[in-house]
Protein backbone atom coordinates (compact mmCIF):
# COMPACT_ATOMS: atom_id res chain seq x y z
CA UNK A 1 0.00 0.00 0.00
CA UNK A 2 1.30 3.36 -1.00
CA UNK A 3 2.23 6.18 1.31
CA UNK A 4 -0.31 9.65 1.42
CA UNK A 5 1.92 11.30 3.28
CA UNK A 6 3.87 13.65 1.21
CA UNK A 7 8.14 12.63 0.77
CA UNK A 8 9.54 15.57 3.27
CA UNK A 9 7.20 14.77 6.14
CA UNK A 10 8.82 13.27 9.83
CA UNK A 11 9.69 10.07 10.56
CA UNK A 12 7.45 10.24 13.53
CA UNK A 13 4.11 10.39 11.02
CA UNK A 14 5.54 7.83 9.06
CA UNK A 15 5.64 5.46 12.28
CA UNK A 16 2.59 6.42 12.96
CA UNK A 17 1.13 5.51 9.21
CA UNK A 18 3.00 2.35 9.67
CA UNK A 19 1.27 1.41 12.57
CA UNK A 20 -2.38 2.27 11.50
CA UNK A 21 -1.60 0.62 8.35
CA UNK A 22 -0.75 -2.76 10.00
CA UNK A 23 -4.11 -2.15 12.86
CA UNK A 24 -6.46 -2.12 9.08
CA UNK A 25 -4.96 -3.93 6.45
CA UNK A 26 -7.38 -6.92 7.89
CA UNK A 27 -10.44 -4.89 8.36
CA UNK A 28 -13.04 -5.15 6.19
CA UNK A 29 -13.50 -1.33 4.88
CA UNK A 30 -16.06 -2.10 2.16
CA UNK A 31 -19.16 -2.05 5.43
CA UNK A 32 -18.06 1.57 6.21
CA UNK A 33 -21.26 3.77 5.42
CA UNK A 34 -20.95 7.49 5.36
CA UNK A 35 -24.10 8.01 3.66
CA UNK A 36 -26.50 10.44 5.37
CA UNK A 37 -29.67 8.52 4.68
CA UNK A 38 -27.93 4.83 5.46
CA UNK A 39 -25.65 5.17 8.06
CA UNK A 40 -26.04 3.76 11.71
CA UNK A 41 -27.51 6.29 13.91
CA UNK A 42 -24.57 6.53 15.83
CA UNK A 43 -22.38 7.72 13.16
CA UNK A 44 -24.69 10.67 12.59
CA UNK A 45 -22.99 13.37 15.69
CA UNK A 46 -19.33 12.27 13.63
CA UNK A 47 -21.23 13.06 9.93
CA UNK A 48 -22.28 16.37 11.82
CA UNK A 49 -19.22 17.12 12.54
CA UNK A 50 -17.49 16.65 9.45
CA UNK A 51 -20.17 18.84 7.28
CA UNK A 52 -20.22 21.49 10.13
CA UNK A 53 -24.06 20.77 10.78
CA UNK A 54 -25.66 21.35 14.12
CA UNK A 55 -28.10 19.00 14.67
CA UNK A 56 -28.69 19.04 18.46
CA UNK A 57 -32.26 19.52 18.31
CA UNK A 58 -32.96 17.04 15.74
CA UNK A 59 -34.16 13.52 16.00
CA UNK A 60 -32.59 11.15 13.78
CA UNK A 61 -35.15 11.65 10.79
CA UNK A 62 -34.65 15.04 10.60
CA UNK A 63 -30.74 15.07 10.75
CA UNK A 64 -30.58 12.43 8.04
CA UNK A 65 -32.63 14.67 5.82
CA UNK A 66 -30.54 18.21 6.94
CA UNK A 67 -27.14 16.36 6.46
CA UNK A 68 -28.20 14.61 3.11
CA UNK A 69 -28.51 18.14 1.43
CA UNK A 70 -25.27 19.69 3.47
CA UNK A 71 -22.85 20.45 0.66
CA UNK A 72 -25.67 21.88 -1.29
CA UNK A 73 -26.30 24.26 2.05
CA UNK A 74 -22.71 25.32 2.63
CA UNK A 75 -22.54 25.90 -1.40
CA UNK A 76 -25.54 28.13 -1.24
CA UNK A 77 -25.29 29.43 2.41
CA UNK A 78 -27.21 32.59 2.33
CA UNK A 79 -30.12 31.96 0.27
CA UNK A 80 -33.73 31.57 0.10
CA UNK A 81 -33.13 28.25 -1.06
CA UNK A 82 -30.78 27.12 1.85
CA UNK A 83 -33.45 28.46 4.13
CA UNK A 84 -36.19 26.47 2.97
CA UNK A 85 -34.15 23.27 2.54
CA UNK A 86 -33.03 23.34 6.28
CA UNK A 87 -36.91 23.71 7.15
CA UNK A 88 -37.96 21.17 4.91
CA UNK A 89 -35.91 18.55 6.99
CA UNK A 90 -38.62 19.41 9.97
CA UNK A 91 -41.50 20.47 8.13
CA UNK A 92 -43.46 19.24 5.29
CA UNK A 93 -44.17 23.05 3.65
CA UNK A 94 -42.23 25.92 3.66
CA UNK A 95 -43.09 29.28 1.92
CA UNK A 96 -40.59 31.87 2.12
CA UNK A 97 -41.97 35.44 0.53
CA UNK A 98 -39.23 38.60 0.95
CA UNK A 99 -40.62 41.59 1.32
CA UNK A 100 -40.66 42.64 -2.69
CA UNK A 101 -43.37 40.15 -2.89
CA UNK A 102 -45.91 41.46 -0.79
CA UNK A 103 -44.40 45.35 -0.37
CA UNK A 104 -42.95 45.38 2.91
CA UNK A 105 -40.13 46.65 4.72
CA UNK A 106 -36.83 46.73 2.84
CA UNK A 107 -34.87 43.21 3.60
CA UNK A 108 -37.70 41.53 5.28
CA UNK A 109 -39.24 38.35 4.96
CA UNK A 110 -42.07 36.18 5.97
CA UNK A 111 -42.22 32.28 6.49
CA UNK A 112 -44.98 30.24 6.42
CA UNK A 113 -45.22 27.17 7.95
CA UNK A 114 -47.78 24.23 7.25
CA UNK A 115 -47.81 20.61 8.82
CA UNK A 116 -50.41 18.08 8.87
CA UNK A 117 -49.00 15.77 11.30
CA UNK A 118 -46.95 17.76 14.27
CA UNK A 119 -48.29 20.26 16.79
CA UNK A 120 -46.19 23.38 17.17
CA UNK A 121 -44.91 22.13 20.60
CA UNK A 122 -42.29 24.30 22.76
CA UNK A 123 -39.69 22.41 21.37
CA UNK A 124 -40.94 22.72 17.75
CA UNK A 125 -40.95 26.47 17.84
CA UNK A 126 -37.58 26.86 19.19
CA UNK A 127 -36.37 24.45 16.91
CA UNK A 128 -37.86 26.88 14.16
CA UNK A 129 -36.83 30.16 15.11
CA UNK A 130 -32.72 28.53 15.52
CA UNK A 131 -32.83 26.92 12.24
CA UNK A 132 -34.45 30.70 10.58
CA UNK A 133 -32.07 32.68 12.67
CA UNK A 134 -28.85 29.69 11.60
CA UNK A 135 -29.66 29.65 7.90
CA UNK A 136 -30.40 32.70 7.02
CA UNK A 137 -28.60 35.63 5.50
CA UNK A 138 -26.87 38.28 8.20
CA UNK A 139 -28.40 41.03 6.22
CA UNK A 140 -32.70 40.07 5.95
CA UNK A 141 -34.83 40.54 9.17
CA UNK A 142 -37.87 38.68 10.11
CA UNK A 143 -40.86 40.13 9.94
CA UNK A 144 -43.46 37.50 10.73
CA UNK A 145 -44.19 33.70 10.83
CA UNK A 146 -47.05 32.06 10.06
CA UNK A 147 -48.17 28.81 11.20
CA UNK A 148 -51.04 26.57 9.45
CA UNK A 149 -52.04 23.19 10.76
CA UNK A 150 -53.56 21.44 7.89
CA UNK A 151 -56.04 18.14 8.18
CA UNK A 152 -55.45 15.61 5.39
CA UNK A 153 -59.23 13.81 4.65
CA UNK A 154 -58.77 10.64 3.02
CA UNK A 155 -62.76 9.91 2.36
CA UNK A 156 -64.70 11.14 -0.53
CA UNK A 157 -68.18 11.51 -1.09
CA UNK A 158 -69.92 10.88 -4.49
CA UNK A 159 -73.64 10.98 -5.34
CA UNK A 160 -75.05 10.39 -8.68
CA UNK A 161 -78.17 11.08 -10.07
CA UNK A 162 -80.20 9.08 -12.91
CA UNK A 163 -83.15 10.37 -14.69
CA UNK A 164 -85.82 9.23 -17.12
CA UNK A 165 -89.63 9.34 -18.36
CA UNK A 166 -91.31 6.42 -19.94
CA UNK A 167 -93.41 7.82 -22.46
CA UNK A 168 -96.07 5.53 -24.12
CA UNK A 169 -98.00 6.06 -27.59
CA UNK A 170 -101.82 5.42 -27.19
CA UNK A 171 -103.82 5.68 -30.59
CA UNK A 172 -106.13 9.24 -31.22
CA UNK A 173 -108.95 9.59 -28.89
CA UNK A 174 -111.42 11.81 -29.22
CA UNK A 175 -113.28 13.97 -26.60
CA UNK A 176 -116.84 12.20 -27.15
CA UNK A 177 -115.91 8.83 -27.44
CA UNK A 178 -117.75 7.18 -24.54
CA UNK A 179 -115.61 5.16 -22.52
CA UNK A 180 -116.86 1.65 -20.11
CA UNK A 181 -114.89 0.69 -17.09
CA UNK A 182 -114.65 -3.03 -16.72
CA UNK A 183 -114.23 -4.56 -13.16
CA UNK A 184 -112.37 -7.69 -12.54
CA UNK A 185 -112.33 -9.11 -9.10
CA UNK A 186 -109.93 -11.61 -8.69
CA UNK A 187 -109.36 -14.09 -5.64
CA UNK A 188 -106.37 -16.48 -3.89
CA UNK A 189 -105.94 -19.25 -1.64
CA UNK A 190 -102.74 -20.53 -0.89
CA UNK A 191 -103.33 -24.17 0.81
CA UNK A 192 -100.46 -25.54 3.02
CA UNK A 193 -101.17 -29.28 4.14
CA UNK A 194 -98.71 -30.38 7.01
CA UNK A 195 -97.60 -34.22 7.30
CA UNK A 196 -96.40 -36.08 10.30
CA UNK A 197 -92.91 -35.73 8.43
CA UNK A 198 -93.02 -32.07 8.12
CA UNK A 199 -94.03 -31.98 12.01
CA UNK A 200 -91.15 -34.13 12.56
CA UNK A 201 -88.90 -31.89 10.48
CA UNK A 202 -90.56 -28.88 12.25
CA UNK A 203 -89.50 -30.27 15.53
CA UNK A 204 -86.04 -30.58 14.76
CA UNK A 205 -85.47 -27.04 12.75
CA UNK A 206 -84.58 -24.17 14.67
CA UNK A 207 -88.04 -21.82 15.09
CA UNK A 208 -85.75 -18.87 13.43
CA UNK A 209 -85.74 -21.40 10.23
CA UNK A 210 -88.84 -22.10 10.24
CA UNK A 211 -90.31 -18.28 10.00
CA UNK A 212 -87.38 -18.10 7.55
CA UNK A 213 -88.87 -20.60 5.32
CA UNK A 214 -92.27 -19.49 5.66
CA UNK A 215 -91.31 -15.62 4.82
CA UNK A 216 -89.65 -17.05 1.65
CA UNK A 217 -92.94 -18.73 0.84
CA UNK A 218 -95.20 -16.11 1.43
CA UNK A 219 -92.82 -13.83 -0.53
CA UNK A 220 -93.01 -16.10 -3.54
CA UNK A 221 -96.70 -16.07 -3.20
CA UNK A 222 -96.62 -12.16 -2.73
CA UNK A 223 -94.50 -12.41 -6.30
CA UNK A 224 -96.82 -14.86 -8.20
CA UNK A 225 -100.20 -12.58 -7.14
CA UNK A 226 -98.12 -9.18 -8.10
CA UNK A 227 -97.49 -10.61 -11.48
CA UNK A 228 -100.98 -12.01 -12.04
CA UNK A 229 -102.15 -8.41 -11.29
CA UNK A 230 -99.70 -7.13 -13.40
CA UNK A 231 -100.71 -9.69 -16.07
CA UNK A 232 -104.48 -8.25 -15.50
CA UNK A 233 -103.72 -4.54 -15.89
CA UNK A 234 -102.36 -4.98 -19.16
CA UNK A 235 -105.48 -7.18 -20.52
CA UNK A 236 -107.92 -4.14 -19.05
CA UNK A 237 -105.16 -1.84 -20.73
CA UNK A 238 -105.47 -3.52 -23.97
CA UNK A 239 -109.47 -3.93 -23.85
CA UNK A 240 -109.82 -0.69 -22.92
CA UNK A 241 -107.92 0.24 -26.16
CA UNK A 242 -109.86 -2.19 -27.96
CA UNK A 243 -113.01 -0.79 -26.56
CA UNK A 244 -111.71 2.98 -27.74
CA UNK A 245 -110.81 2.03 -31.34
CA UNK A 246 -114.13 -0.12 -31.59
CA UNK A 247 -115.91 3.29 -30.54
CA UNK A 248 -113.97 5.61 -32.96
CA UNK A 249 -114.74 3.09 -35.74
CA UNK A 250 -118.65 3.33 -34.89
CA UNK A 251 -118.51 6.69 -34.93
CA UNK A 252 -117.08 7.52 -38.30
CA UNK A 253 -119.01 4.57 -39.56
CA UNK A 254 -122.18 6.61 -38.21
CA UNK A 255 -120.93 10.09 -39.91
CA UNK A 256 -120.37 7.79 -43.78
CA UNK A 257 -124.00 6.71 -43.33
CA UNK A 258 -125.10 10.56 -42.50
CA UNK A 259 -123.24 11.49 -45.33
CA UNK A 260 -124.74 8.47 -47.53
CA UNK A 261 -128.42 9.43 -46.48
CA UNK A 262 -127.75 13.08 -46.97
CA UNK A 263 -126.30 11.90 -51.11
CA UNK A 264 -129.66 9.74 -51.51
CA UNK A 265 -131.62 12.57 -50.11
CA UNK A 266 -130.26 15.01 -52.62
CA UNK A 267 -131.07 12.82 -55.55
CA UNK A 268 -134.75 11.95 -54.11
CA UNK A 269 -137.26 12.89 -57.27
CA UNK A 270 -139.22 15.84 -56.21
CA UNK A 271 -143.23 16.10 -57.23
CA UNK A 272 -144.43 18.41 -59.87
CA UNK A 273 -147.59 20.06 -59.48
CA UNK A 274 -149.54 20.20 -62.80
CA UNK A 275 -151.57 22.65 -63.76
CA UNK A 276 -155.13 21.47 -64.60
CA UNK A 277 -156.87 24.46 -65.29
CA UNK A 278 -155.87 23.59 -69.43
CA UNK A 279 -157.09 20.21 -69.02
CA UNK A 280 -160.18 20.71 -67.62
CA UNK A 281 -160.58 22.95 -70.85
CA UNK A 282 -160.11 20.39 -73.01
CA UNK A 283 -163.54 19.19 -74.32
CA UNK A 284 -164.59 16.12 -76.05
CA UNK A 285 -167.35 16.94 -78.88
CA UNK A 286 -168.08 13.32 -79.46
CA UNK A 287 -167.58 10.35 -78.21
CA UNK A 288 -165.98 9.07 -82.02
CA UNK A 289 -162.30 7.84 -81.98
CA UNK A 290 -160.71 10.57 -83.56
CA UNK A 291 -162.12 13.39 -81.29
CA UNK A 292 -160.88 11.21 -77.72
CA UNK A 293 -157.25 10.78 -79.79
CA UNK A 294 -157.50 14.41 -80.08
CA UNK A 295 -158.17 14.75 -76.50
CA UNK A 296 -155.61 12.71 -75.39
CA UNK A 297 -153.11 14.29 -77.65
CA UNK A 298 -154.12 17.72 -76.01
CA UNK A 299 -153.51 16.04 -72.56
CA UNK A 300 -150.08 15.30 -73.09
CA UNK A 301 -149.01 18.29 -74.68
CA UNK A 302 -149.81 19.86 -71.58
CA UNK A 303 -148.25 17.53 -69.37
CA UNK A 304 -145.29 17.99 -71.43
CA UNK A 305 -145.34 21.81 -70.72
């Protein structure tokens, strides 16, 4: 193994490499663990240490989230940014607003605080103002802090709403047709005859079972008279169309005959009144041939007027 101490250093180091080199040339360095968010717990005060954190106040979570963002800190020490970061490692949000945002005093700021889980305990508010007054710049003031306990809800409510009309097309009714209600009266007897088996079986089932099984019967009975009823309503239904249509048809059959009888009326053959007064002029000289022809001849031409 190669010397890291440089060529003009003292014997005395050299001894002293010698020796540590000899105590850990048989350990095992590949289980050493430096990283912030792996290492043993106890390894966290030396990890401190070396990346000049504080973490006094801190319980183990929060240091191993503060010392896994520590070079990033000490690279932008100063900032808004390092601010935040160092409160992030105790709280879950962190607003920072300087005092351009909200027209305030000249190098102020604000901080806002929200956490759904802690209560802002002694401890947590002096753990708040040291890591504002340790991470911030020497030059901004604080102006204010504001806490805000938040409640995270995990339920949801939903409702929905469904809609709809049932429309149904009956044929054209008039306002005179007459209309004739039609009763039905309909009757059920449900007959239950008990053996000395069934007894027997009665005796040995539980009484709960047996209203059980009797419910279920007299619900399927309920069912079966329901759907005869329903069965019913739609045969009225239908003869009360029937009956409707049957009506309509009479009456425009009755308004073709009107109309029929009112034609044959129109062409009836109306009596003439004749005039007599000419024929009763007409006078037969004798009672030959030739003077009733004439007659008659006269007759018509004056019926023909």
């Amino acid at each position: 193994m190669k010397s890291l101490l440089p060529s003009n250093e003292s014997q005395f180091l050299r001894f002293l490499e010698l020796l540590g080199r000899k105590s850990l040339q048989d350990c095992d360095l590949k289980s050493i663990d430096i990283l912030p968010q792996s290492t043993p717990s106890e390894i966290l005060p030396q990890l401190a240490l070396m990346f000049d954190i504080d973490i006094t106040n801190l319980n183990e979570e929060e240091a191993r989230k503060l010392l896994s963002n520590a070079i990033l800190m000490h690279k932008n020490a100063g900032t808004p940014k390092v601010l935040k970061t160092a409160l992030n490692a105790v709280f879950k949000e962190v607003e920072i607003k300087e005092w351009f945002a909200y027209a305030g005093t000249p190098f102020t700021f604000r901080v806002k605080v929200s956490e759904p889980t802690k209560s802002f305990d002694e401890r947590t508010l002096a753990l708040l103002d040291y890591l504002i007054e340790e991470y911030k710049n020497v030059r901004s003031v604080l102006e204010a802090v504001e806490l805000e306990v938040t409640s995270e809800n995990q339920s949801f409510n939903a409702s929905v709403s469904v809609g709809g009309e049932i429309l149904s097309v009956l044929p054209y009714q008039t306002t005179q047709a007459s209309n004739v209600n039609s009763s039905f009266i309909g009757a059920g007897i449900f007959v239950c005859e008990i053996t000395m088996p069934f007894l027997t079986l009665l005796v040995k089932l539980d009484i709960k079972a047996f209203l059980a099984m009797l419910c279920v019967g007299l619900s399927c009975a309920l069912c079966f008279f329901l759907w005869q009823n329903s069965s019913l309503k739609q045969d009225l239904l239908l003869k009360d169309l029937e009956l409707q249509q049957a009506n309509l048809n009479l009456k425009e059959l009755n308004l073709v005959i009107e109309k029929q009888n009112e034609a044959f009326k129109s062409l009836q053959v109306q009596k003439s009144k004749v005039n007599t007064t000419a024929i009763k002029e007409i006078v037969l000289k004798d009672s030959s041939c030739e003077a009733e022809l004439r007659g008659y001849k006269d007759l018509f031409k004056e019926l023909g007027k």
